[in-house]
PDB file of N, CA and C in Angstrom:
ATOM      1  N   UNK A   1       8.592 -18.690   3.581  1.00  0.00           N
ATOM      2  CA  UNK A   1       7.988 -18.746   2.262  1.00  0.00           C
ATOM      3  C   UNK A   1       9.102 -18.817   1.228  1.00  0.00           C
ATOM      4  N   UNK A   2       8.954 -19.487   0.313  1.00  0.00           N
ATOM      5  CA  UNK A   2       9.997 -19.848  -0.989  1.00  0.00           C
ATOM      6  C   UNK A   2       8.872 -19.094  -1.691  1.00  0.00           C
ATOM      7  N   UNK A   3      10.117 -18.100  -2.673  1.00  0.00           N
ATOM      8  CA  UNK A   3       9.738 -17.856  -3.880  1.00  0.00           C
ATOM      9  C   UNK A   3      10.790 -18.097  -4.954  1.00  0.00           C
ATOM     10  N   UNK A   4      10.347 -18.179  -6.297  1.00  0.00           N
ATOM     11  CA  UNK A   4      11.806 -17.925  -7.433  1.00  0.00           C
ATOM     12  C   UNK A   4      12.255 -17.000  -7.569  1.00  0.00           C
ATOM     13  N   UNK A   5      13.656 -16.972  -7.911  1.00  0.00           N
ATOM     14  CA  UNK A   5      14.405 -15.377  -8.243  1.00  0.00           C
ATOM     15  C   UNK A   5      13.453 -14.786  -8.778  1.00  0.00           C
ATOM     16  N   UNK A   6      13.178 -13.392  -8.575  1.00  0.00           N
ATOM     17  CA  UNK A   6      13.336 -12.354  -9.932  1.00  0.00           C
ATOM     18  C   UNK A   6      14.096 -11.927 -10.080  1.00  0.00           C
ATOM     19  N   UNK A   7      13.443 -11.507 -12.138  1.00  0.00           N
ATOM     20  CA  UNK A   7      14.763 -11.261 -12.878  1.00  0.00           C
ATOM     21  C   UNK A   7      14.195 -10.619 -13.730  1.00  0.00           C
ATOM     22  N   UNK A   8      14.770  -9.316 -14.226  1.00  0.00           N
ATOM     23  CA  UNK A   8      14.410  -8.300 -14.875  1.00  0.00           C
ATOM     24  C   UNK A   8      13.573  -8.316 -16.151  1.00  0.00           C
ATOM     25  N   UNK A   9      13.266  -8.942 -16.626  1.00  0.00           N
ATOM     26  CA  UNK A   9      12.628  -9.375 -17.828  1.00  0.00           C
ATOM     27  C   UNK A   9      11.238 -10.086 -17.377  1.00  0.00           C
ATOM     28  N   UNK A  10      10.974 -10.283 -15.744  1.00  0.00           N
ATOM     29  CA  UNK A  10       9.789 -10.525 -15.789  1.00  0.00           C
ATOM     30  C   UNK A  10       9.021  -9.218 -15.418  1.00  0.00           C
ATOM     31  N   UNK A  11       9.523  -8.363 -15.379  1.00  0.00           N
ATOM     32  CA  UNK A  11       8.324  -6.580 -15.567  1.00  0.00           C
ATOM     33  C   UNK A  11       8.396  -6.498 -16.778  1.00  0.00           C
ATOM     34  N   UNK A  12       9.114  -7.023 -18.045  1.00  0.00           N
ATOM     35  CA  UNK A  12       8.636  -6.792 -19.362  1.00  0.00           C
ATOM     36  C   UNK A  12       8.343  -7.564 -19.970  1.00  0.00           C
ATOM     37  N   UNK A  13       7.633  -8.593 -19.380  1.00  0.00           N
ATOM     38  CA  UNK A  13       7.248  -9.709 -20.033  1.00  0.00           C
ATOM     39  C   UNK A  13       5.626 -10.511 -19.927  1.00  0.00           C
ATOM     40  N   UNK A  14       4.787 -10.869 -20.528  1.00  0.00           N
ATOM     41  CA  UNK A  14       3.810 -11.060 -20.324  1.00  0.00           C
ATOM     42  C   UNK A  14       3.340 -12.766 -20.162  1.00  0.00           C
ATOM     43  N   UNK A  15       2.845 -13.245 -18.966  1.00  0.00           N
ATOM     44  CA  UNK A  15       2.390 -14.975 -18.923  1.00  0.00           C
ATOM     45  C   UNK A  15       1.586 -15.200 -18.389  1.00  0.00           C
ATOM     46  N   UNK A  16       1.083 -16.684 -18.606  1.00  0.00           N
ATOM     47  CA  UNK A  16      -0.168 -16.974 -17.764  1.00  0.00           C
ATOM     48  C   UNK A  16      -0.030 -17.294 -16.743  1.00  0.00           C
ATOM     49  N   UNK A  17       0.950 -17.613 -15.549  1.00  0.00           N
ATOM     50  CA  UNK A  17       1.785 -17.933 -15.062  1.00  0.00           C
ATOM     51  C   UNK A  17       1.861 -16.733 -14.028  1.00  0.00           C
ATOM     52  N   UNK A  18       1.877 -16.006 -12.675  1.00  0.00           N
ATOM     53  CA  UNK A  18       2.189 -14.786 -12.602  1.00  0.00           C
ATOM     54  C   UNK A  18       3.833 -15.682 -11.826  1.00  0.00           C
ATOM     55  N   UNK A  19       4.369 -14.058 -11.984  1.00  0.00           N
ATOM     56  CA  UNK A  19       6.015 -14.278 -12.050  1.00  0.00           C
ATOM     57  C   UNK A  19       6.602 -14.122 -10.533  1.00  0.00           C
ATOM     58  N   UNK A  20       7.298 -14.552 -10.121  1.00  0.00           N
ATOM     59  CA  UNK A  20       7.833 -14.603  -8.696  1.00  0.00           C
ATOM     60  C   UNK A  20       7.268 -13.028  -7.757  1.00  0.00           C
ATOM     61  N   UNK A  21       7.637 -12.170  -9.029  1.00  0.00           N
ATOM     62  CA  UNK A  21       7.557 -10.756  -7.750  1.00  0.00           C
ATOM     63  C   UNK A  21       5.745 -10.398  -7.564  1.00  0.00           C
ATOM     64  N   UNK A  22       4.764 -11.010  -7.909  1.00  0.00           N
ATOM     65  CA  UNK A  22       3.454 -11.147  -7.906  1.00  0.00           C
ATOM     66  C   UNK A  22       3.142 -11.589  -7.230  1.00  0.00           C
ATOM     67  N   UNK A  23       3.535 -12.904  -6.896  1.00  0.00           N
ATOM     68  CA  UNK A  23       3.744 -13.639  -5.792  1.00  0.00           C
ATOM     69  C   UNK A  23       3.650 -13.329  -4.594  1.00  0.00           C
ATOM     70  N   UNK A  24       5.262 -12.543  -4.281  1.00  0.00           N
ATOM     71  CA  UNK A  24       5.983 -11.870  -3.371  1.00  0.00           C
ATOM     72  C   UNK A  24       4.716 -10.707  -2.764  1.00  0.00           C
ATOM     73  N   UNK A  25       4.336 -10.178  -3.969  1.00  0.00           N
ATOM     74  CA  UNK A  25       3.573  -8.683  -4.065  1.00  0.00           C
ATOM     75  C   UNK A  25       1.805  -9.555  -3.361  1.00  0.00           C
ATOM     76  N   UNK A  26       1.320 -10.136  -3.388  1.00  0.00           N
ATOM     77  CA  UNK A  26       0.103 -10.844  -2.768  1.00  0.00           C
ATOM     78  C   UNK A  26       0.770 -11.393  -1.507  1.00  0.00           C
ATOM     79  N   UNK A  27       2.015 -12.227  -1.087  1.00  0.00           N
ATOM     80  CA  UNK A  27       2.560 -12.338  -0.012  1.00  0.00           C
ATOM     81  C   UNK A  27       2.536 -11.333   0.788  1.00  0.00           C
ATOM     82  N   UNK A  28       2.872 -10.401   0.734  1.00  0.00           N
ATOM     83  CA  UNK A  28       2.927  -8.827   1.663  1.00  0.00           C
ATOM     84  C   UNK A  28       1.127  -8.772   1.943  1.00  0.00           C
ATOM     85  N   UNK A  29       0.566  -8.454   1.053  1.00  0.00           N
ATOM     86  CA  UNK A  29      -0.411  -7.530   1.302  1.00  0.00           C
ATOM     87  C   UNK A  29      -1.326  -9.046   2.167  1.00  0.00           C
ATOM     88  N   UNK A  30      -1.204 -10.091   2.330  1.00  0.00           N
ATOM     89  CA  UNK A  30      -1.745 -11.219   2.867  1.00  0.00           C
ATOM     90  C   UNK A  30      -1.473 -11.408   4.024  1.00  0.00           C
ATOM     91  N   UNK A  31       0.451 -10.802   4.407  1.00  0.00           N
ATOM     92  CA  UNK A  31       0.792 -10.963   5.954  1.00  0.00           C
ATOM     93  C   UNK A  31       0.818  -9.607   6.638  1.00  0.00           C
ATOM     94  N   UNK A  32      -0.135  -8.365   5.590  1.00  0.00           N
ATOM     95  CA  UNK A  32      -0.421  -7.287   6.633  1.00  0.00           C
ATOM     96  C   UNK A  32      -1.942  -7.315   6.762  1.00  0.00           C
ATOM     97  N   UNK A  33      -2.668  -8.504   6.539  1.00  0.00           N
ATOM     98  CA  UNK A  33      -3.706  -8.651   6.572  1.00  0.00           C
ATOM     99  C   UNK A  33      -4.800  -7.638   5.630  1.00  0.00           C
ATOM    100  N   UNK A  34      -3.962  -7.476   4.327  1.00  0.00           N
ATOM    101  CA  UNK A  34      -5.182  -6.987   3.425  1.00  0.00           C
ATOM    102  C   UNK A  34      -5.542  -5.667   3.580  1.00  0.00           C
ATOM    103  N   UNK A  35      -6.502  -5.167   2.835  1.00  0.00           N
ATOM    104  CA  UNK A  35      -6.907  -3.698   2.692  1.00  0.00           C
ATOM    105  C   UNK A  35      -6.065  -2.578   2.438  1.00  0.00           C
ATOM    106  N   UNK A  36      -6.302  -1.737   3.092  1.00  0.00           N
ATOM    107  CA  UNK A  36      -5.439  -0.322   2.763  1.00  0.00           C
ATOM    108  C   UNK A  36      -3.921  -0.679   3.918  1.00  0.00           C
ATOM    109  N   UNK A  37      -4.553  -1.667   5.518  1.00  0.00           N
ATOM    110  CA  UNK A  37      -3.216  -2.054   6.165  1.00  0.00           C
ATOM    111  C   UNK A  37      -2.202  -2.578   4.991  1.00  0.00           C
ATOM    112  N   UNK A  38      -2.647  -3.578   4.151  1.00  0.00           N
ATOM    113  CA  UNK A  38      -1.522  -4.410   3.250  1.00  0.00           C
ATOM    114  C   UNK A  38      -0.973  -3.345   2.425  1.00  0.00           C
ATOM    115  N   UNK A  39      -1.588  -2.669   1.800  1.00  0.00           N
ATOM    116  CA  UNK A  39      -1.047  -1.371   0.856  1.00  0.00           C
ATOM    117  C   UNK A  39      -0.196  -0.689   1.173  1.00  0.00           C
ATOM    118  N   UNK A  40       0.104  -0.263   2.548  1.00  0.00           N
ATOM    119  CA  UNK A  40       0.860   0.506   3.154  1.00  0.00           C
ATOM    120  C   UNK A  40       1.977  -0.262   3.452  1.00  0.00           C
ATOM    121  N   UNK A  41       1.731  -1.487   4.308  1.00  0.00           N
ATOM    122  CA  UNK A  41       2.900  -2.858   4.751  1.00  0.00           C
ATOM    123  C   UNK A  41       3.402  -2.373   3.058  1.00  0.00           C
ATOM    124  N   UNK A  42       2.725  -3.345   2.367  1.00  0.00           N
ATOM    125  CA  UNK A  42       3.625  -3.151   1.066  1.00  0.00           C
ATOM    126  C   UNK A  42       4.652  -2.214   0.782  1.00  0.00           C
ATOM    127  N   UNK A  43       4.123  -0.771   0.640  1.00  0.00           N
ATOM    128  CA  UNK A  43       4.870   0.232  -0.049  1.00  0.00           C
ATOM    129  C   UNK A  43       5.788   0.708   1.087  1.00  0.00           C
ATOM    130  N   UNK A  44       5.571   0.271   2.503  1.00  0.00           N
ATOM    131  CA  UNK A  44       6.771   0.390   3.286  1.00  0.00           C
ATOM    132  C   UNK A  44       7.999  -0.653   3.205  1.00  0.00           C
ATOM    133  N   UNK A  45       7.482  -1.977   2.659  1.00  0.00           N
ATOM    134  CA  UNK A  45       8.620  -2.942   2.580  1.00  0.00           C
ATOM    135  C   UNK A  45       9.132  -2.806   1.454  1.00  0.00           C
ATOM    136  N   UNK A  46       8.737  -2.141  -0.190  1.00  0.00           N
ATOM    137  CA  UNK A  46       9.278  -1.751  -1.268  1.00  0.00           C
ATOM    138  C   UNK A  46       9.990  -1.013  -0.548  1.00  0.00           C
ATOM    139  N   UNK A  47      10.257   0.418  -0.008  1.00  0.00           N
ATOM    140  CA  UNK A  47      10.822   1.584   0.403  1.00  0.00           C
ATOM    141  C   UNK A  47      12.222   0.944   1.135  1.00  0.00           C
ATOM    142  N   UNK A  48      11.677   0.120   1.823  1.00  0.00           N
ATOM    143  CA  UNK A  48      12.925  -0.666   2.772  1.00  0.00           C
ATOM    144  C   UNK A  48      13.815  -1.727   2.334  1.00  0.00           C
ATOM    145  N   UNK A  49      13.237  -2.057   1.111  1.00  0.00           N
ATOM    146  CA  UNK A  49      13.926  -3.240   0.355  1.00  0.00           C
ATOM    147  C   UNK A  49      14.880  -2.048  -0.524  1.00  0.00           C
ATOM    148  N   UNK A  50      15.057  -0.949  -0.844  1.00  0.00           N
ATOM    149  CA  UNK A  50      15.676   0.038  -2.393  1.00  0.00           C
ATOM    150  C   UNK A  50      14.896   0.569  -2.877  1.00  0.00           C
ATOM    151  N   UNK A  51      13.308   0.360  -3.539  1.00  0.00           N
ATOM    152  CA  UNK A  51      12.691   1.063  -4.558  1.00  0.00           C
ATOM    153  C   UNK A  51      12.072   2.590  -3.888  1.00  0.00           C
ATOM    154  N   UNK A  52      13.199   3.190  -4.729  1.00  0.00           N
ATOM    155  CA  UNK A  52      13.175   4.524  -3.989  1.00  0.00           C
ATOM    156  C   UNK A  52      12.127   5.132  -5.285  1.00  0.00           C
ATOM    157  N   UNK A  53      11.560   4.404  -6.352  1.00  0.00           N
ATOM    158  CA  UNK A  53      10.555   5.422  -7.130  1.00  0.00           C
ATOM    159  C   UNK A  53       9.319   5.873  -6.497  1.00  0.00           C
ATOM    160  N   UNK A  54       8.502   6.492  -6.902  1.00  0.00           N
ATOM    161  CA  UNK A  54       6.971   6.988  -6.424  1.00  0.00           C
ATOM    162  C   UNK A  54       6.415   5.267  -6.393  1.00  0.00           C
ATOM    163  N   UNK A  55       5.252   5.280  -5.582  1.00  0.00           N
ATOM    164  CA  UNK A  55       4.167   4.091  -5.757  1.00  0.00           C
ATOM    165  C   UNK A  55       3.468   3.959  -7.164  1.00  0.00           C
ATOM    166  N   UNK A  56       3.407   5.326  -7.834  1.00  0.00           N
ATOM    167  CA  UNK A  56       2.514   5.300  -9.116  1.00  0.00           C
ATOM    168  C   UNK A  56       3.805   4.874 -10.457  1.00  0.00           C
ATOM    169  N   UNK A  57       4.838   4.741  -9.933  1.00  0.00           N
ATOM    170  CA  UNK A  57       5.730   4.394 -11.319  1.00  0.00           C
ATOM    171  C   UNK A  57       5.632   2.945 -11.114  1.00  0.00           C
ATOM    172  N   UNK A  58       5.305   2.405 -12.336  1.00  0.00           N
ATOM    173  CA  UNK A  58       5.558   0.828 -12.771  1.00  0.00           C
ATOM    174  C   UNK A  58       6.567   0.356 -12.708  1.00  0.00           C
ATOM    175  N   UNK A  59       6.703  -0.957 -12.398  1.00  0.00           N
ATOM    176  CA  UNK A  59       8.224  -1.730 -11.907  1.00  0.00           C
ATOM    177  C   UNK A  59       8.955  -2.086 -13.200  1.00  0.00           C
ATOM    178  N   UNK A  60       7.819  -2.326 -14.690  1.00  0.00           N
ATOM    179  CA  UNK A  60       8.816  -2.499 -15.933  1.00  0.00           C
ATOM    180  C   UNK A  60       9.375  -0.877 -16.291  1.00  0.00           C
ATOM    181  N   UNK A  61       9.295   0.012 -15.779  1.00  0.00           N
ATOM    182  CA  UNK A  61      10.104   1.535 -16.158  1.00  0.00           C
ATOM    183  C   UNK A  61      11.539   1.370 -15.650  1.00  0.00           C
ATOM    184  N   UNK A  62      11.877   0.748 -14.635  1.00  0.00           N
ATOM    185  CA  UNK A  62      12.948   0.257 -14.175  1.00  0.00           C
ATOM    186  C   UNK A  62      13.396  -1.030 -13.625  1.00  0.00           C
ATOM    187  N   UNK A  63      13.414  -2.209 -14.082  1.00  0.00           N
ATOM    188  CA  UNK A  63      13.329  -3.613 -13.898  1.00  0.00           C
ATOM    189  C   UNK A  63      14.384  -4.117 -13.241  1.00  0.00           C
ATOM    190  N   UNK A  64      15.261  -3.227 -13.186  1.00  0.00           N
ATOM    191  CA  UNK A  64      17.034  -3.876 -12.653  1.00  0.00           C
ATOM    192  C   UNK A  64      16.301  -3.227 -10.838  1.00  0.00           C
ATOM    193  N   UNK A  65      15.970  -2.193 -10.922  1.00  0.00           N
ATOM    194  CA  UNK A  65      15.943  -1.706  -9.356  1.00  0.00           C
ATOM    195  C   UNK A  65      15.058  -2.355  -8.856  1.00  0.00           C
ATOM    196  N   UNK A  66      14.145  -2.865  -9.461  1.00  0.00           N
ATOM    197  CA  UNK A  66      12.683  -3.466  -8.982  1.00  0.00           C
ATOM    198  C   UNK A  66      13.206  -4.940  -8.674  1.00  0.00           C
ATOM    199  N   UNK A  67      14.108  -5.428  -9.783  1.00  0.00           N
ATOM    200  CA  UNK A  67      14.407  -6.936  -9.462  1.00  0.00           C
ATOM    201  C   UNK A  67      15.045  -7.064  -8.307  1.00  0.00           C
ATOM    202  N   UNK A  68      16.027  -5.882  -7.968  1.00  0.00           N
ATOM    203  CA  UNK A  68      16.953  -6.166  -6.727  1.00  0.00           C
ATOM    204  C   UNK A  68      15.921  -5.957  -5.779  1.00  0.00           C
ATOM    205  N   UNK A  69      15.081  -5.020  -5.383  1.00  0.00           N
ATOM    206  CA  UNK A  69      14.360  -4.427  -4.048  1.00  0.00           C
ATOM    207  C   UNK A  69      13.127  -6.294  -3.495  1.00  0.00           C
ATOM    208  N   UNK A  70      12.836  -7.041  -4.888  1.00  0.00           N
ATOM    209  CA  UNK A  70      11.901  -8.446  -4.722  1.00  0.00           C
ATOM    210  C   UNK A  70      12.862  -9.070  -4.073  1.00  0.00           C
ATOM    211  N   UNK A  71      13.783  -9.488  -4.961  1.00  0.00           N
ATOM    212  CA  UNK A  71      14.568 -10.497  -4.252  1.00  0.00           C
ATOM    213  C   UNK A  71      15.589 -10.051  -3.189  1.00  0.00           C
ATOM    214  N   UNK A  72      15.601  -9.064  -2.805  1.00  0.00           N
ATOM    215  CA  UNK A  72      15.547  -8.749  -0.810  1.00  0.00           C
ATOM    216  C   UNK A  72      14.877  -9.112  -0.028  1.00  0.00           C
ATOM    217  N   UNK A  73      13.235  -9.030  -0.821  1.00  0.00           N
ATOM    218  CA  UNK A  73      12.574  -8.654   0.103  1.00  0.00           C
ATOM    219  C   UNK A  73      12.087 -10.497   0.208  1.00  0.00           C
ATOM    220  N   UNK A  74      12.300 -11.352  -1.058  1.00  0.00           N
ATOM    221  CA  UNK A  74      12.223 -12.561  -1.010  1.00  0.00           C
ATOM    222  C   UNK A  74      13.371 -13.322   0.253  1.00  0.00           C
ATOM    223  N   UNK A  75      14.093 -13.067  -0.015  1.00  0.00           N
ATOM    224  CA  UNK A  75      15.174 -13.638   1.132  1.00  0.00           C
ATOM    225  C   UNK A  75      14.855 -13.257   2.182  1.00  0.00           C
ATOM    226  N   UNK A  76      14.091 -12.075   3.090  1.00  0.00           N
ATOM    227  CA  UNK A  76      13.442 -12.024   4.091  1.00  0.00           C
ATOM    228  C   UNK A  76      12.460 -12.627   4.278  1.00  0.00           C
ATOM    229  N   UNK A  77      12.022 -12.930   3.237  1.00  0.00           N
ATOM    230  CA  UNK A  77      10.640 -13.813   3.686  1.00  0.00           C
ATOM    231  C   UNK A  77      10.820 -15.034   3.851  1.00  0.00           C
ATOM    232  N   UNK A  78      12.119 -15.627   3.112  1.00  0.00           N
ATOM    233  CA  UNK A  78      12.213 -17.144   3.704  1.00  0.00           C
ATOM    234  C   UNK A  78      12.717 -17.235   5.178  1.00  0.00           C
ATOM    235  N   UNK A  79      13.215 -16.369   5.567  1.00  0.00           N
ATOM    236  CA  UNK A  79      13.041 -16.179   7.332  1.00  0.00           C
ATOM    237  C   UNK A  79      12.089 -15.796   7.727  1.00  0.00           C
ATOM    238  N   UNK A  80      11.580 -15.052   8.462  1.00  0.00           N
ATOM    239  CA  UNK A  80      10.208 -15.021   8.489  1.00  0.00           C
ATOM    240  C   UNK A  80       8.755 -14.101   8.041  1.00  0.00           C
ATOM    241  N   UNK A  81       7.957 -14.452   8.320  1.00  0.00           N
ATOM    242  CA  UNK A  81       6.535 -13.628   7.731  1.00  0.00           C
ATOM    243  C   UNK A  81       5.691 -12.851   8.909  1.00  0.00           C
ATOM    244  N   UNK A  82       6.662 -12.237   9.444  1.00  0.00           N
ATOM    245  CA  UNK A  82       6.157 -11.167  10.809  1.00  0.00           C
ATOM    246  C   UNK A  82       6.533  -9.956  10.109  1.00  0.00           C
ATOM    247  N   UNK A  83       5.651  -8.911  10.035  1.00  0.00           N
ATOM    248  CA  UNK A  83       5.623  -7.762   9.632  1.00  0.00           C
ATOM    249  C   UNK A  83       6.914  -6.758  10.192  1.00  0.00           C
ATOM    250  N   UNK A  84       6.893  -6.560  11.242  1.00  0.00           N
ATOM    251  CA  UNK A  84       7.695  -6.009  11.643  1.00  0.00           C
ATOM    252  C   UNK A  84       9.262  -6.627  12.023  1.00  0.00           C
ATOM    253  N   UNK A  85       9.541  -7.989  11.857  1.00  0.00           N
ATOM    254  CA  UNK A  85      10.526  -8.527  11.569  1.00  0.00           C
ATOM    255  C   UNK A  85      11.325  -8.104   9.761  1.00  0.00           C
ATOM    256  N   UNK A  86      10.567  -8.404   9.596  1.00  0.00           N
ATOM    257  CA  UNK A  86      10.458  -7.900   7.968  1.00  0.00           C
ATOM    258  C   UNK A  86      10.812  -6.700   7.163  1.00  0.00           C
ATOM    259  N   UNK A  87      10.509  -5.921   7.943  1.00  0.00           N
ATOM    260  CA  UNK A  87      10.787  -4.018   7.814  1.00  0.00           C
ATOM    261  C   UNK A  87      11.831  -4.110   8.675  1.00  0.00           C
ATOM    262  N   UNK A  88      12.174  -4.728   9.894  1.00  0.00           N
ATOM    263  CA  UNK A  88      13.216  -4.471  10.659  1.00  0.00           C
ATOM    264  C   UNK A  88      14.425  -5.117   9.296  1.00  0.00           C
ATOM    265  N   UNK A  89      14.482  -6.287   9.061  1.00  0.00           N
ATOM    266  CA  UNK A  89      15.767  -7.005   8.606  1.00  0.00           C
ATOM    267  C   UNK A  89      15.951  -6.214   7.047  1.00  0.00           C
ATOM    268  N   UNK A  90      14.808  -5.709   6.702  1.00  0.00           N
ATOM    269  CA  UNK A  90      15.001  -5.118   5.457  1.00  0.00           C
ATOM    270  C   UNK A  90      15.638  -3.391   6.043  1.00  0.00           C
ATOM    271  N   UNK A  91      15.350  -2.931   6.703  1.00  0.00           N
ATOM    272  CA  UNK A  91      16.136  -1.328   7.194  1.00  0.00           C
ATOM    273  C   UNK A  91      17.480  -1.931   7.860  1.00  0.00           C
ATOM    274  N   UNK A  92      17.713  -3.086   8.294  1.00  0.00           N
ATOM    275  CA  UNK A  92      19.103  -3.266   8.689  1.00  0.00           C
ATOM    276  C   UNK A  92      20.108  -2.963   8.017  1.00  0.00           C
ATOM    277  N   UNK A  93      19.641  -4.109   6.407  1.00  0.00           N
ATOM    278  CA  UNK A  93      20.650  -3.811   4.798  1.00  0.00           C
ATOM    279  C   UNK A  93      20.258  -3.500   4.125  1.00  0.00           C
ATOM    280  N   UNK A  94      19.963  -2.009   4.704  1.00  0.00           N
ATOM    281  CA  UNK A  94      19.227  -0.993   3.152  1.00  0.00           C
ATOM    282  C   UNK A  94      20.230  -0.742   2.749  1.00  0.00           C
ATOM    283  N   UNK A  95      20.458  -0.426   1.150  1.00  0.00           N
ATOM    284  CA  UNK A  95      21.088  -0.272   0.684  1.00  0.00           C
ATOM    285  C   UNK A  95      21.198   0.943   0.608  1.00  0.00           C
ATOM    286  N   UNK A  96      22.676   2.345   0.383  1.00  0.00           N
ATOM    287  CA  UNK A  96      22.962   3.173   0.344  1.00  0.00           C
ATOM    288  C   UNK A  96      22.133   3.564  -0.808  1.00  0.00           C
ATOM    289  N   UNK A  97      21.753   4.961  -0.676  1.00  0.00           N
ATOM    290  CA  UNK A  97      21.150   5.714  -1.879  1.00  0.00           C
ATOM    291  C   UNK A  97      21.932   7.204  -2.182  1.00  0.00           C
TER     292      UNK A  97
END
């Protein structure tokens, strides 16, 4: 899957258009097949990409950490869209916290 960079100014920014990490963010919850499974895929591949905030904090409260944890998790996805490939290559180069 191709997506466009994100870049910090699209959590503070408003379009008709949704912005690469929206994208990304319906990509996940589509290749854990939806429901409360995708919710979880999700907030485990945020966790594994850097975004070490709660699930209930918004991504424009911190846009630099949020931009880096998408476009990780974007570059894994242009390899592939297997769930557990995905969480694997993202816990490989987690980044130090």
């Amino acid at each position: 899957m191709q997506f466009d960079e994100v870049r910090p100014e699209h959590f503070t920014t408003l379009s008709r258009n949704p912005f690469p990490h929206i994208l990304i963010d319906r990509a996940l919850q589509q290749i854990a097949g939806g429901s409360a499974d995708g919710s979880q895929f999700r907030k485990d591949v945020l966790a594994a990409a850097g975004w070490s905030h709660g699930g209930l904090t918004p991504f424009g409260k911190y846009p630099a950490d949020a931009c880096v944890a998408f476009n990780r998790i974007r570059k894994v996805l242009e390899v592939t869209q297997e769930p557990g490939a995905i969480l694997a290559e993202l816990e490989k180069d987690a980044p130090t916290v």
